[in-house]
N, C-alpha and C. Protein backbone atom coordinates (compact mmCIF):
# COMPACT_ATOMS: atom_id res chain seq x y z
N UNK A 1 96.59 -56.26 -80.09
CA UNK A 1 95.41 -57.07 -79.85
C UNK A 1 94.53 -56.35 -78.84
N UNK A 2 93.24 -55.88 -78.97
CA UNK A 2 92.39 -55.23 -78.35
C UNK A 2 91.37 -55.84 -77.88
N UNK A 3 90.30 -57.28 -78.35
CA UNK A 3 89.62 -57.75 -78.34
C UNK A 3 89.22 -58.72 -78.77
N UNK A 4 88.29 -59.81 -78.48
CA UNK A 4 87.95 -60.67 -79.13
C UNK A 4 86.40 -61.05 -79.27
N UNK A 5 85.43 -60.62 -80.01
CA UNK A 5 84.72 -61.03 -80.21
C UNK A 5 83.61 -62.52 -81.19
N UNK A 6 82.88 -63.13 -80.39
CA UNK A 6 82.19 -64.54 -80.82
C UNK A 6 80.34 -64.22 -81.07
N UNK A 7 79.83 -64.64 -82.02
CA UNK A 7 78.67 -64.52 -82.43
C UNK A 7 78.34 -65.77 -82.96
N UNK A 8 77.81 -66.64 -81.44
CA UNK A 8 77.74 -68.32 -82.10
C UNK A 8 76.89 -68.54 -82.85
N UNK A 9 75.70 -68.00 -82.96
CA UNK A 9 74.63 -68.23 -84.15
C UNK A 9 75.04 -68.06 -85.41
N UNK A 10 76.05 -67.10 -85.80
CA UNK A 10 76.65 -67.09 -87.06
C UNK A 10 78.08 -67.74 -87.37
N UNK A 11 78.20 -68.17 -85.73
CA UNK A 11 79.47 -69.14 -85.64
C UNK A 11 80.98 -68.00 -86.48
N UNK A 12 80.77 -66.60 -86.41
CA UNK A 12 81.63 -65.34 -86.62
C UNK A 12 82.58 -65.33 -85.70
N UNK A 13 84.02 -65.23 -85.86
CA UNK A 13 84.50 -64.41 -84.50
C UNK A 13 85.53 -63.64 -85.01
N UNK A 14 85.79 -62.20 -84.10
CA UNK A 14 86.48 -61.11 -84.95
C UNK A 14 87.66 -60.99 -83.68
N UNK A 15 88.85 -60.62 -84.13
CA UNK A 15 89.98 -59.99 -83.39
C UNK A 15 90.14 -58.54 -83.80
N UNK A 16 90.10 -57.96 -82.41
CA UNK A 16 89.74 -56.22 -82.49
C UNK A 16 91.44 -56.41 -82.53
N UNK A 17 91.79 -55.46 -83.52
CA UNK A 17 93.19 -55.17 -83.55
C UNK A 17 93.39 -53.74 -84.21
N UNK A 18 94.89 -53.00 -83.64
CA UNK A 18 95.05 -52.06 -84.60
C UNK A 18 96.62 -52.46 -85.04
N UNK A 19 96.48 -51.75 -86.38
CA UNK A 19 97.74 -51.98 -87.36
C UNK A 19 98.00 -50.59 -88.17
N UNK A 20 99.19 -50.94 -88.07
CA UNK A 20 99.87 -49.47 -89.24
C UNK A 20 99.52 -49.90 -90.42
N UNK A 21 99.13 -49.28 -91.04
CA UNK A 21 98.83 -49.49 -92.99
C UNK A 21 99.26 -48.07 -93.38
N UNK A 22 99.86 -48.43 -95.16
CA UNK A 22 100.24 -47.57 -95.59
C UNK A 22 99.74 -47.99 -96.87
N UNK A 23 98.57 -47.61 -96.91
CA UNK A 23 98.00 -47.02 -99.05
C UNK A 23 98.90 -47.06 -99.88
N UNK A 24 98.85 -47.82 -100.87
CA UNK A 24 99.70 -48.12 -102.74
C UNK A 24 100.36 -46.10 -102.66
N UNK A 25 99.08 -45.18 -102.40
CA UNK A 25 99.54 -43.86 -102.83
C UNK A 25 99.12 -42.85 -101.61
N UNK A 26 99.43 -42.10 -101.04
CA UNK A 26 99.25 -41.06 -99.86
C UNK A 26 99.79 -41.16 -98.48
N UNK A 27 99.25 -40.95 -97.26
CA UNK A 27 99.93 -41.12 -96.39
C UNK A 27 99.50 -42.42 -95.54
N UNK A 28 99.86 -42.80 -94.53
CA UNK A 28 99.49 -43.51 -93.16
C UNK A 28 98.20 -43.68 -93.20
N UNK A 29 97.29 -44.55 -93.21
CA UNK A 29 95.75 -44.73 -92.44
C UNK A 29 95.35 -44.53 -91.29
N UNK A 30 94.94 -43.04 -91.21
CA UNK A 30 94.52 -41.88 -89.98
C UNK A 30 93.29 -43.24 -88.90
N UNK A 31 92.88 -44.69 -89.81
CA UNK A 31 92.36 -45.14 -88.33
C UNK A 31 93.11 -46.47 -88.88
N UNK A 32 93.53 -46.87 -87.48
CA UNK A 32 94.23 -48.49 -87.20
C UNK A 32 93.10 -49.46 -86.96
N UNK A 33 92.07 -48.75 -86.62
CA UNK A 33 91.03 -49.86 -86.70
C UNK A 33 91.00 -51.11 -87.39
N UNK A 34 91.21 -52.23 -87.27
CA UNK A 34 90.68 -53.69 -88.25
C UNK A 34 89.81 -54.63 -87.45
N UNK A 35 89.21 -55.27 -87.99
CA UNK A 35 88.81 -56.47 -87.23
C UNK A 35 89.15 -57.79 -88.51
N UNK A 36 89.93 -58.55 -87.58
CA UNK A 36 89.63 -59.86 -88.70
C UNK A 36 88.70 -61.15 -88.22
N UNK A 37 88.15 -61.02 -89.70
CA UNK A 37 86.47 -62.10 -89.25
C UNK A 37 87.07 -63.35 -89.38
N UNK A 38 86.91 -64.52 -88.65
CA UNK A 38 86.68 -65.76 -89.27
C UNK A 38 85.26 -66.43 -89.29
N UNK A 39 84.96 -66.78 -90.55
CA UNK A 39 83.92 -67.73 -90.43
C UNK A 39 83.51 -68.95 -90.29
N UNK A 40 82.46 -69.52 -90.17
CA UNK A 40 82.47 -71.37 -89.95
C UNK A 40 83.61 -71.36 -89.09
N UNK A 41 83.58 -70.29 -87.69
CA UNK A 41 84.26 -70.78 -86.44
C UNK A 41 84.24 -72.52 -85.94
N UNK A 42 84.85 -73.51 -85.76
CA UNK A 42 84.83 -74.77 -85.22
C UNK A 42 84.91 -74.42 -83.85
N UNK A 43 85.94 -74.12 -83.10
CA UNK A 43 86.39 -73.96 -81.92
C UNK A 43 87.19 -72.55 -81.69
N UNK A 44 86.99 -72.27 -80.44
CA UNK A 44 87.85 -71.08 -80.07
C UNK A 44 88.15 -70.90 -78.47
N UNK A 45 89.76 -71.24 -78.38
CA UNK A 45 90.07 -71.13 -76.99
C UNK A 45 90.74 -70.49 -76.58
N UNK A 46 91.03 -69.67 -75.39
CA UNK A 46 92.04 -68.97 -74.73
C UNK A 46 92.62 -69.39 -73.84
N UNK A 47 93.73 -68.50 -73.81
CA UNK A 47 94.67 -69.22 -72.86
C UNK A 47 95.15 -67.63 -71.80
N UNK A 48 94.78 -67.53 -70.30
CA UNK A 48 95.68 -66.62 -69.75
C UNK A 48 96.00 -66.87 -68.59
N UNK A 49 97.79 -66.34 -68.69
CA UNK A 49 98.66 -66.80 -67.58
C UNK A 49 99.00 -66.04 -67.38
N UNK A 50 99.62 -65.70 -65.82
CA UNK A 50 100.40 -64.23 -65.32
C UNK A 50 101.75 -64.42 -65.91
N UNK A 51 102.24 -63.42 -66.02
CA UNK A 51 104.04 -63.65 -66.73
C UNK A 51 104.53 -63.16 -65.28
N UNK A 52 105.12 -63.65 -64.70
CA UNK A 52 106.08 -63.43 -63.44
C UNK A 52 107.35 -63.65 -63.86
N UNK A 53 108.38 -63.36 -63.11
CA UNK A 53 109.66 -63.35 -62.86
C UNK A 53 110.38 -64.52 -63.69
N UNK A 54 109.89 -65.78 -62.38
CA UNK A 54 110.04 -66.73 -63.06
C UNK A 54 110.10 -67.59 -64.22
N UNK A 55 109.10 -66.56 -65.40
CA UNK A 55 108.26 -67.29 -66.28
C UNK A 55 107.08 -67.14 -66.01
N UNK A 56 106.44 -67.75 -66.83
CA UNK A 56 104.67 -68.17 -67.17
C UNK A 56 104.19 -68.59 -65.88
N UNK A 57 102.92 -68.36 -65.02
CA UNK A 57 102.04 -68.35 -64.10
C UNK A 57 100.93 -69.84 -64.75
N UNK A 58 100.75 -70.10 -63.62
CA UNK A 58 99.58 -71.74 -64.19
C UNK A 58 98.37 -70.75 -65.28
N UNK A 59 97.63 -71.70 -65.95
CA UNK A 59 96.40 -70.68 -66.35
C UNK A 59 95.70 -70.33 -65.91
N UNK A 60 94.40 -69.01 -65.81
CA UNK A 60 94.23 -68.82 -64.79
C UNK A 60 92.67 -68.99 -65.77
N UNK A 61 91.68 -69.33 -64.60
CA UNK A 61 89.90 -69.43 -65.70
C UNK A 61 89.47 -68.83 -65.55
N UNK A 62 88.74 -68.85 -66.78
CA UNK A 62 87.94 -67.78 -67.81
C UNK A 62 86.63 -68.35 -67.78
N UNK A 63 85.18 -67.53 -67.06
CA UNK A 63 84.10 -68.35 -67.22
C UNK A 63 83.28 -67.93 -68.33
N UNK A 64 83.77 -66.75 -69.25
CA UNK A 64 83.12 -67.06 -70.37
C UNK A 64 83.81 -65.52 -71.64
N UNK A 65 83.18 -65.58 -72.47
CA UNK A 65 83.38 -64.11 -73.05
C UNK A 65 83.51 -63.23 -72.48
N UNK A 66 81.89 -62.67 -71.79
CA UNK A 66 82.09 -61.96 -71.03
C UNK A 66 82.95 -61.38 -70.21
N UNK A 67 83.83 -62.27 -69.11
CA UNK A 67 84.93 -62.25 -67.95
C UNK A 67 85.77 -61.78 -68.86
N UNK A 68 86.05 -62.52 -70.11
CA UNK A 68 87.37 -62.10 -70.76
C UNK A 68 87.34 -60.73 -71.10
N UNK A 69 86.08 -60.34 -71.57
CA UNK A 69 85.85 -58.60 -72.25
C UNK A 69 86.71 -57.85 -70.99
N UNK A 70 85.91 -58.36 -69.66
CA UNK A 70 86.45 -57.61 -68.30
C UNK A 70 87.38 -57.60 -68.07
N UNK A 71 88.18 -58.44 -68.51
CA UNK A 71 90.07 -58.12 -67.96
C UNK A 71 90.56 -57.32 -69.76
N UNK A 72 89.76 -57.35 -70.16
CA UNK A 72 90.62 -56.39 -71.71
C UNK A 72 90.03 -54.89 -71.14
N UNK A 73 89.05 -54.73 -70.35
CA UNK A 73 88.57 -53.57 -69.88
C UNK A 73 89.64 -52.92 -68.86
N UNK A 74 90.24 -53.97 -68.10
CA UNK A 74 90.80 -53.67 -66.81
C UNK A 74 91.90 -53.57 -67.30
N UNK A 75 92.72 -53.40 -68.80
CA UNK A 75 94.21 -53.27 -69.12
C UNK A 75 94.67 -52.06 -69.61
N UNK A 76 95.77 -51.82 -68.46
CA UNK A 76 96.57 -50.22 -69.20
C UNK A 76 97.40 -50.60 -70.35
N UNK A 77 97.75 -51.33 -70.71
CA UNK A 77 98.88 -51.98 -71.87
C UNK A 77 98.50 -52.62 -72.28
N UNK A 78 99.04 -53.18 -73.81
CA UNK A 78 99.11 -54.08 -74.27
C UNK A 78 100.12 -54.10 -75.49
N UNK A 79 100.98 -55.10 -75.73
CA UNK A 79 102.20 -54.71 -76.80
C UNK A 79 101.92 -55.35 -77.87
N UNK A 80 102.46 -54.92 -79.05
CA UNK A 80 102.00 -55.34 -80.35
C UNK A 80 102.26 -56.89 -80.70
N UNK A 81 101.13 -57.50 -81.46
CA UNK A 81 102.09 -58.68 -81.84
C UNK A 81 102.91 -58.72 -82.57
N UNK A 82 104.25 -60.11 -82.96
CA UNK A 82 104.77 -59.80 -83.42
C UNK A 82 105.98 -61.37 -83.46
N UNK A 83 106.60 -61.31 -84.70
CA UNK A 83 107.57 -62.67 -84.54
C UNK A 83 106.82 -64.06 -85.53
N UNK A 84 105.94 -64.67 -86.20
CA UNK A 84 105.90 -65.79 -86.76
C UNK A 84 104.77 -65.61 -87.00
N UNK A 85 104.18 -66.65 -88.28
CA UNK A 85 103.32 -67.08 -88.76
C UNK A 85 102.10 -67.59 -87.29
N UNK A 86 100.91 -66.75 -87.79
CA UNK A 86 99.90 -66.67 -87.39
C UNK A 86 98.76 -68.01 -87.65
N UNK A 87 98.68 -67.98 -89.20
CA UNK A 87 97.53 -68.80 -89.69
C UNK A 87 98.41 -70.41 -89.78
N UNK A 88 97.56 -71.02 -90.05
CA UNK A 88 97.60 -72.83 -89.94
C UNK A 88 99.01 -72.92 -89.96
N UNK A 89 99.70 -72.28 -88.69
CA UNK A 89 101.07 -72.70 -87.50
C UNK A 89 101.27 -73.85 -87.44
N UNK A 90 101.78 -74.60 -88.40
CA UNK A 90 102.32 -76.17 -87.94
C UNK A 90 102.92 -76.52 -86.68
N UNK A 91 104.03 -75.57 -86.30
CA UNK A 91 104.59 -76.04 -85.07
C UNK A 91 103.83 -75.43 -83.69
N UNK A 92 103.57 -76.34 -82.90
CA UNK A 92 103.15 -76.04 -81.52
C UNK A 92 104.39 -74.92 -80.74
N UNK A 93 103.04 -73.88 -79.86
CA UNK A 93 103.71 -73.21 -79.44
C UNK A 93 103.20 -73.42 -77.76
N UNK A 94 104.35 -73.67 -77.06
CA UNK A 94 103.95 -73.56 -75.46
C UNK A 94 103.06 -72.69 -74.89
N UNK A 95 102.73 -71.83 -74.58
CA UNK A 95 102.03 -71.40 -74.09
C UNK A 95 100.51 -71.45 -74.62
N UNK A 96 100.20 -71.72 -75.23
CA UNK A 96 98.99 -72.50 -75.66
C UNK A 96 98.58 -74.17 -76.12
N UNK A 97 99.34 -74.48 -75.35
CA UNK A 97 99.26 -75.94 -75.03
C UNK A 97 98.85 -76.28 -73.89
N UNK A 98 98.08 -77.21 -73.54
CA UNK A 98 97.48 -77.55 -71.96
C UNK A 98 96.00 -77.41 -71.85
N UNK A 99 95.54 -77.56 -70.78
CA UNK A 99 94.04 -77.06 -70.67
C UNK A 99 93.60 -75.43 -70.98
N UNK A 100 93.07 -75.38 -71.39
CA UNK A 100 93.10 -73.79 -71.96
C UNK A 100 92.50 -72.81 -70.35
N UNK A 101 91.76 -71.22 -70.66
CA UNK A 101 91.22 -70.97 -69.50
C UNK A 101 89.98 -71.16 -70.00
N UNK A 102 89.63 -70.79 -71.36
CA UNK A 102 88.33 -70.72 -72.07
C UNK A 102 88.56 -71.37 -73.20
N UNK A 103 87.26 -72.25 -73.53
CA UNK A 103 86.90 -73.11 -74.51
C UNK A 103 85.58 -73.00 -74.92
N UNK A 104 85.52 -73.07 -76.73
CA UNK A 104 84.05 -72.87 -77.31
C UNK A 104 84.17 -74.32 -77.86
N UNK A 105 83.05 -74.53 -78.07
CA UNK A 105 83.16 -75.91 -79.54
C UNK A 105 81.59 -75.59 -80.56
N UNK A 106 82.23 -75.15 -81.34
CA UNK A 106 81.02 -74.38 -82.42
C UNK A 106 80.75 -75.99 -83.71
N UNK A 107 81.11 -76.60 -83.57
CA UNK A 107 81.12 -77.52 -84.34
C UNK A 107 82.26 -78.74 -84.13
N UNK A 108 81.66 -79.48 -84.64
CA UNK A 108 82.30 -80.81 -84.33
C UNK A 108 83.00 -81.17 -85.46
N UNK A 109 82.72 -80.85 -86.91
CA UNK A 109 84.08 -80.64 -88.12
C UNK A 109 85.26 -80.22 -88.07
N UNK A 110 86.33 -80.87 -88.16
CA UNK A 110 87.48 -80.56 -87.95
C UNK A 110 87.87 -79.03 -88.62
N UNK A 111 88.65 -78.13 -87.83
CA UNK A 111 88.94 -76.72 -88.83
C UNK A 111 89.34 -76.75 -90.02
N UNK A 112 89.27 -76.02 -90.87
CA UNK A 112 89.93 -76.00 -91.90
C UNK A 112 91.19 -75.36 -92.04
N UNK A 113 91.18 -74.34 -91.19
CA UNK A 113 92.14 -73.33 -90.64
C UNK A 113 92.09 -73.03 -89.31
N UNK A 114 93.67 -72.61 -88.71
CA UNK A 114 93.72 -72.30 -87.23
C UNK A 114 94.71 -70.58 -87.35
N UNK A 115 94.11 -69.56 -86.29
CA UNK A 115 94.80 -68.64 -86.17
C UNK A 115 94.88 -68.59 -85.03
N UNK A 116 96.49 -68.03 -84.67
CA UNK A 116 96.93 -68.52 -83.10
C UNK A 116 97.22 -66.76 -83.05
N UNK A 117 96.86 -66.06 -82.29
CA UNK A 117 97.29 -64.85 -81.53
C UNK A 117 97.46 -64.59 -79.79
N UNK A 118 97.82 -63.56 -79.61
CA UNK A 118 98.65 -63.13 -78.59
C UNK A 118 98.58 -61.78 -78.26
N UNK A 119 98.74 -61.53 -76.70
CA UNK A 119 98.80 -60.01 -76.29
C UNK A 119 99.56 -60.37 -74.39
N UNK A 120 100.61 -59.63 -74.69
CA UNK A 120 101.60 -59.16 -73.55
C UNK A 120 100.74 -58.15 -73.00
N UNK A 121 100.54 -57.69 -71.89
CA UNK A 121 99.56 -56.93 -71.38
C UNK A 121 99.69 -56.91 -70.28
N UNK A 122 99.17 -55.92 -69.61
CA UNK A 122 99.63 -55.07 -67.80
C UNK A 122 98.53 -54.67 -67.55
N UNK A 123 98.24 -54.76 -66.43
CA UNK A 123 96.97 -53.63 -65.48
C UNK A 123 97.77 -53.24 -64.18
N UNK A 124 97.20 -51.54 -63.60
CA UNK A 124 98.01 -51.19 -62.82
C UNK A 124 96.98 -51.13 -61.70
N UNK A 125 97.48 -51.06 -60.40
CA UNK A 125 96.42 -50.28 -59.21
C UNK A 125 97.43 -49.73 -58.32
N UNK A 126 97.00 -49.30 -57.64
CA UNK A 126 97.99 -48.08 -56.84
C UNK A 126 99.08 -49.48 -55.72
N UNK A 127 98.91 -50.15 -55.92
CA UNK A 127 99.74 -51.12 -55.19
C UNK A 127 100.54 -52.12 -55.93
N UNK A 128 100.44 -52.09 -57.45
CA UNK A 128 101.26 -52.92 -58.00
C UNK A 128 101.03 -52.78 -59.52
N UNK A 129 101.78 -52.98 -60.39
CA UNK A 129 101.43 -53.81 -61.90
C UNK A 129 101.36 -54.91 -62.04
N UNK A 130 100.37 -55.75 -62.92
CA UNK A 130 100.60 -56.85 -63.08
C UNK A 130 100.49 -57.56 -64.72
N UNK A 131 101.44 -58.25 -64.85
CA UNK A 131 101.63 -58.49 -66.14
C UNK A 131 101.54 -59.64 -66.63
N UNK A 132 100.76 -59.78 -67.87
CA UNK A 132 100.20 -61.47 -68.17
C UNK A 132 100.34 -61.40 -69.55
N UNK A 133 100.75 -62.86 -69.77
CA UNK A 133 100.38 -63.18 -71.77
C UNK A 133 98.70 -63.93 -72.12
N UNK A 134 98.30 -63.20 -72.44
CA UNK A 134 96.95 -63.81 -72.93
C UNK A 134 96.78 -64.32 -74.46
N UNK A 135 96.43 -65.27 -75.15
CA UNK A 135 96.67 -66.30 -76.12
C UNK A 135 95.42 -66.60 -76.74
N UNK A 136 95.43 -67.04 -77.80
CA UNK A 136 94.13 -67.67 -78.38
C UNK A 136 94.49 -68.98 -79.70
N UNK A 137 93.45 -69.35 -79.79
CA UNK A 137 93.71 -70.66 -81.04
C UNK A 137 92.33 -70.70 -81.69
N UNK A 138 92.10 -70.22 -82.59
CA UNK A 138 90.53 -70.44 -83.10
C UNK A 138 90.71 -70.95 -84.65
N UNK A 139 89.84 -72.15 -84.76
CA UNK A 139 89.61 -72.73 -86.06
C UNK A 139 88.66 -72.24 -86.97
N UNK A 140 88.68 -72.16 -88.13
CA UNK A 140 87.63 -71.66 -88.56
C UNK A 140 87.96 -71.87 -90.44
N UNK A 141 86.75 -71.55 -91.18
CA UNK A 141 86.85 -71.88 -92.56
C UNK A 141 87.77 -70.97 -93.45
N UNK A 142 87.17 -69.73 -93.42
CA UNK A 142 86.99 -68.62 -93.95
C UNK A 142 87.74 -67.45 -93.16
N UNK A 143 88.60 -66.23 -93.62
CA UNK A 143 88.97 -65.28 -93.05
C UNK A 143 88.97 -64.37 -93.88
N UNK A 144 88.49 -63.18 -93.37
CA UNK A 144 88.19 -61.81 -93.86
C UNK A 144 88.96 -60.57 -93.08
N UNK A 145 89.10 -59.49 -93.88
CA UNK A 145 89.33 -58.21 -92.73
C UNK A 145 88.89 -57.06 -93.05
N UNK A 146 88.30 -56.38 -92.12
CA UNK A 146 87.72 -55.12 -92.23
C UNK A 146 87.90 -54.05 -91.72
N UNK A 147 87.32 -53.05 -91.60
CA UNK A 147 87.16 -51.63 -91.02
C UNK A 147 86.68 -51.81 -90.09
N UNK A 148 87.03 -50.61 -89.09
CA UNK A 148 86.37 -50.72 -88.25
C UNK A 148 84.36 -50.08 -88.38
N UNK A 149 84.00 -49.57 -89.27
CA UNK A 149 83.35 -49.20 -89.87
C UNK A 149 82.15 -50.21 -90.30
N UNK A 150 83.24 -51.58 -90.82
CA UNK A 150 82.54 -52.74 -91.38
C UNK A 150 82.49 -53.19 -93.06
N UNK A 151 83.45 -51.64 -93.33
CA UNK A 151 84.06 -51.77 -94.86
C UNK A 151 84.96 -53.21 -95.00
N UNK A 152 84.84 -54.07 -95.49
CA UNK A 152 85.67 -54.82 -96.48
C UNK A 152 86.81 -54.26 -96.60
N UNK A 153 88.05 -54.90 -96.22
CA UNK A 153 89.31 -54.97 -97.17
C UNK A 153 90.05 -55.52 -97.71
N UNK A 154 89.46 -56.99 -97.10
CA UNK A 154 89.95 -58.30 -97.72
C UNK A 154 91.65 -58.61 -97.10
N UNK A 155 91.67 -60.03 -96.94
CA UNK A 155 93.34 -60.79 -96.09
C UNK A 155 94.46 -59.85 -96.66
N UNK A 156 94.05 -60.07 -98.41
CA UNK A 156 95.51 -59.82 -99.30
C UNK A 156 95.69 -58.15 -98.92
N UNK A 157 95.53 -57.53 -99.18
CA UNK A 157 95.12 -56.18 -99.08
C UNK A 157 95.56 -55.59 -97.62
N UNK A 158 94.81 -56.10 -96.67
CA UNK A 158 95.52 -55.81 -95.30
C UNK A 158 96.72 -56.36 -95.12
N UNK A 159 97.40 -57.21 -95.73
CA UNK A 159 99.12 -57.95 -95.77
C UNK A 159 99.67 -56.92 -96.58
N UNK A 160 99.25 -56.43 -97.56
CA UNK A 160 99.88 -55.87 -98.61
C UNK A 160 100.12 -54.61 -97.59
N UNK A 161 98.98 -53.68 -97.38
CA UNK A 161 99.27 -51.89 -96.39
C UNK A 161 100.24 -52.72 -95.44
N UNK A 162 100.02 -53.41 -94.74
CA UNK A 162 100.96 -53.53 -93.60
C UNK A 162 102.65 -54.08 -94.16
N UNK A 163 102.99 -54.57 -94.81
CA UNK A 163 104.05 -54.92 -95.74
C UNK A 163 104.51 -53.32 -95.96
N UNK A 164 103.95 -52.69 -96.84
CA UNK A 164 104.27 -51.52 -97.34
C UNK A 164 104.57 -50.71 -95.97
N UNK A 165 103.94 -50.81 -94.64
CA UNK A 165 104.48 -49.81 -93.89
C UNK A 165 106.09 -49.99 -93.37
N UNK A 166 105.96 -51.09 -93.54
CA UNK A 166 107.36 -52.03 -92.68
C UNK A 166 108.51 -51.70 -93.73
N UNK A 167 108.50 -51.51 -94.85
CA UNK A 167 109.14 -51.74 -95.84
C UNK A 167 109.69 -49.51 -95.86
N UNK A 168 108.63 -49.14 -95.82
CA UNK A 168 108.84 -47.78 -95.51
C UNK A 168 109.20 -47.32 -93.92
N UNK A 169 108.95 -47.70 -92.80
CA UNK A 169 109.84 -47.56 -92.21
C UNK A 169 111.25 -48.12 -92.04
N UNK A 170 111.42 -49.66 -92.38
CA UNK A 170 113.10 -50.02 -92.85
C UNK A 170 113.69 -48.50 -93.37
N UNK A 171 113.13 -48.12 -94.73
CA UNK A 171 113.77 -47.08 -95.02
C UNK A 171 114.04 -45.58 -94.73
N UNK A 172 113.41 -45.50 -93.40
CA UNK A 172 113.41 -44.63 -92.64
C UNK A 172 112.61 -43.57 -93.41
N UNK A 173 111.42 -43.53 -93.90
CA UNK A 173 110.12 -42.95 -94.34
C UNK A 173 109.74 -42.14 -93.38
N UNK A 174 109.78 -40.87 -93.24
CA UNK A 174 108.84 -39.91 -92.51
C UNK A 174 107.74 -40.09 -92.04
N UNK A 175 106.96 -40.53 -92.83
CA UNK A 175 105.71 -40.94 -92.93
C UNK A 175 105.63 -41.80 -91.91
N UNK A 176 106.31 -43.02 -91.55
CA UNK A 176 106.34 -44.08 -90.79
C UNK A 176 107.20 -43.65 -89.64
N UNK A 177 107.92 -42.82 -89.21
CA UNK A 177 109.04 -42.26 -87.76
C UNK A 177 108.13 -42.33 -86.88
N UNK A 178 109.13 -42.16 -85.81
CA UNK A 178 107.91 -41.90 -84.25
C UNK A 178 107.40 -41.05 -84.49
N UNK A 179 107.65 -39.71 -84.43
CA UNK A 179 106.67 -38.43 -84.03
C UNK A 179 105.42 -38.34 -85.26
N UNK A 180 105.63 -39.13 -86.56
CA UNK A 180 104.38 -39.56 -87.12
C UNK A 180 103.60 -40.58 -86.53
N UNK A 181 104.24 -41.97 -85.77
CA UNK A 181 103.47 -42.39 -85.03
C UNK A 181 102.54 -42.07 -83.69
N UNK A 182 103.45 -41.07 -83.33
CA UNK A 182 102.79 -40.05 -82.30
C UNK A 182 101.86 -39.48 -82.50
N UNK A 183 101.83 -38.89 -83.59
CA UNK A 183 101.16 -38.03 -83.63
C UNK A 183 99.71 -38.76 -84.22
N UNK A 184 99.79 -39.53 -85.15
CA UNK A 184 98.53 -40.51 -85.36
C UNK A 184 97.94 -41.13 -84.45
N UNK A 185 98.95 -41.42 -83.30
CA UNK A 185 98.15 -42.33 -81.75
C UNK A 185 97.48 -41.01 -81.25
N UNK A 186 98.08 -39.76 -81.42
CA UNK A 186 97.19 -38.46 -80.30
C UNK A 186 95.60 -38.71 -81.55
N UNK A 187 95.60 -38.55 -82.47
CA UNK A 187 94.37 -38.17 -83.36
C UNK A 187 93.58 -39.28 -83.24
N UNK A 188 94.09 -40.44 -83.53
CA UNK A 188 93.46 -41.61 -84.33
C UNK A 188 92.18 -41.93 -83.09
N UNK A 189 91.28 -42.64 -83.18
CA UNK A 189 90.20 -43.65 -82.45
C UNK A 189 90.89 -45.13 -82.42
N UNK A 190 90.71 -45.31 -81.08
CA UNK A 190 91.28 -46.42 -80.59
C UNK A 190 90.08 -47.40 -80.13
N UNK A 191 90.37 -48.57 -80.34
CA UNK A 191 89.32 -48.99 -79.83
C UNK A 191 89.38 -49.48 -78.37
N UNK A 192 90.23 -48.78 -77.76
CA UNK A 192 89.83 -48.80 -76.08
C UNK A 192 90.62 -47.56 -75.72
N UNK A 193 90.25 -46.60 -74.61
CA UNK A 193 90.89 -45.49 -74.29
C UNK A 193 91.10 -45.61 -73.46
N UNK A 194 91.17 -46.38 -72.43
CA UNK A 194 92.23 -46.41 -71.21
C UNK A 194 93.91 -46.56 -71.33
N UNK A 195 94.68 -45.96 -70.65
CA UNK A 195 95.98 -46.21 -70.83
C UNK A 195 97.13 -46.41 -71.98
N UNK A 196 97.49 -47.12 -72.63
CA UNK A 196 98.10 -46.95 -74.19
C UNK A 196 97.89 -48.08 -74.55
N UNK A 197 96.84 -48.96 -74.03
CA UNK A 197 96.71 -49.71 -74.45
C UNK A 197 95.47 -50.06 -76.11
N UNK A 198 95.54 -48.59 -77.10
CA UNK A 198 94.68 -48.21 -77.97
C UNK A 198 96.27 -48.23 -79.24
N UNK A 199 97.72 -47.96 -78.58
CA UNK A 199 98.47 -47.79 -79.72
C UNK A 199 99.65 -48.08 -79.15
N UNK A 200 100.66 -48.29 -80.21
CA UNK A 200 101.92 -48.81 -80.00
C UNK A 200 102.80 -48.38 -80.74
N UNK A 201 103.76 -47.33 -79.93
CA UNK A 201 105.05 -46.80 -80.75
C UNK A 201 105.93 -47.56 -80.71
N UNK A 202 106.36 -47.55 -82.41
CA UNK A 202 107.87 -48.70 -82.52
C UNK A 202 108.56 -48.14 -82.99
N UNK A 203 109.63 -48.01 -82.01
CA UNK A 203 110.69 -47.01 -82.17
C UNK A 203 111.89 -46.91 -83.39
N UNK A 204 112.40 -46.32 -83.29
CA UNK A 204 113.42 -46.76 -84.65
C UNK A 204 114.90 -47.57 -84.70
């Protein structure tokens, strides 16, 4: 998870993400770039808490997009998502329950659909790391996914490459090993270049 962008006049909002895809025929997709659109956004809220020792930190507020861009600016890390169903999540998940830090209300029609995401994430300064889960819940009609470019690739299609990579690394695929993942994180465009927080090696 890299970003989140909102365009209330078109009531659009995109999650900057990168993902492994692997093409029906050839190798790896040299950019991880995606964004997935939703449209006829209803609502869109975040949620960020420090992860301490203890557990989860109270939430902490967010006074708008903006602020939020600034702490995705200020992060050396961030770990892949990962673990359960994303889109219209029947079961409530804790950490996005409660008063949120940030709240939109793009419409007053109930969603048609909800996508719940997530990013584990660190910033460092010469006196400490600090590490937080940052969250989201956005309703919306319609979902799309694209290039980073702005090419079309459509939901099914981006499930399908990413299926196929998973399925080829299970089988221990060359193509899919670390030092191919390595070596695609040294080449590829990230959409943020600070720290590693642009790619994510998953080891074997």
């Amino acid at each position: 998870m890299c970003g989140l962008c909102y365009d209330p006049d078109r009531r659009t909002a995109g999650l900057l993400i990168e993902a492994w895809a692997l093409p029906e025929h050839g190798p790896v997709d040299p950019d991880l770039r995606r964004v997935v659109v939703m449209s006829a956004v209803s609502s869109l809220e975040v949620w960020l808490r420090p992860d301490e020792r203890g557990g989860l930190g109270a939430v902490l507020e967010l006074q708008s997009l903006e602020e939020l861009e600034c702490f995705f600016q200020s992060l050396g890390a961030a770990d892949a998502m990962h673990g359960w169903s994303f889109v219209d999540a029947h079961e409530p998940w804790g950490p996005v329950s409660g008063p949120p830090s940030l709240a939109l209300t793009a419409s007053e029609r109930p969603a048609l659909h909800t996508l719940c995401w997530f990013a584990d994430c660190r910033r460092s300064s010469s006196a400490e790391t600090e590490t937080f889960l940052l969250a989201g819940l956005i309703g919306f009609a319609e979902l799309d996914v694209r290039r980073a470019d702005g090419t079309v690739i459509g939901a099914e299609r981006f499930a399908e490459d990413g299926a196929r990579w998973w399925r080829a690394f299970d089988a221990h695929d060359a193509r899919t090993g670390v030092d191919a993942q390595r070596q695609l994180n040294a080449s590829a465009t990230h959409w943020r270049t600070q720290g590693d927080a642009g790619g994510v090696i998953i080891p074997a």
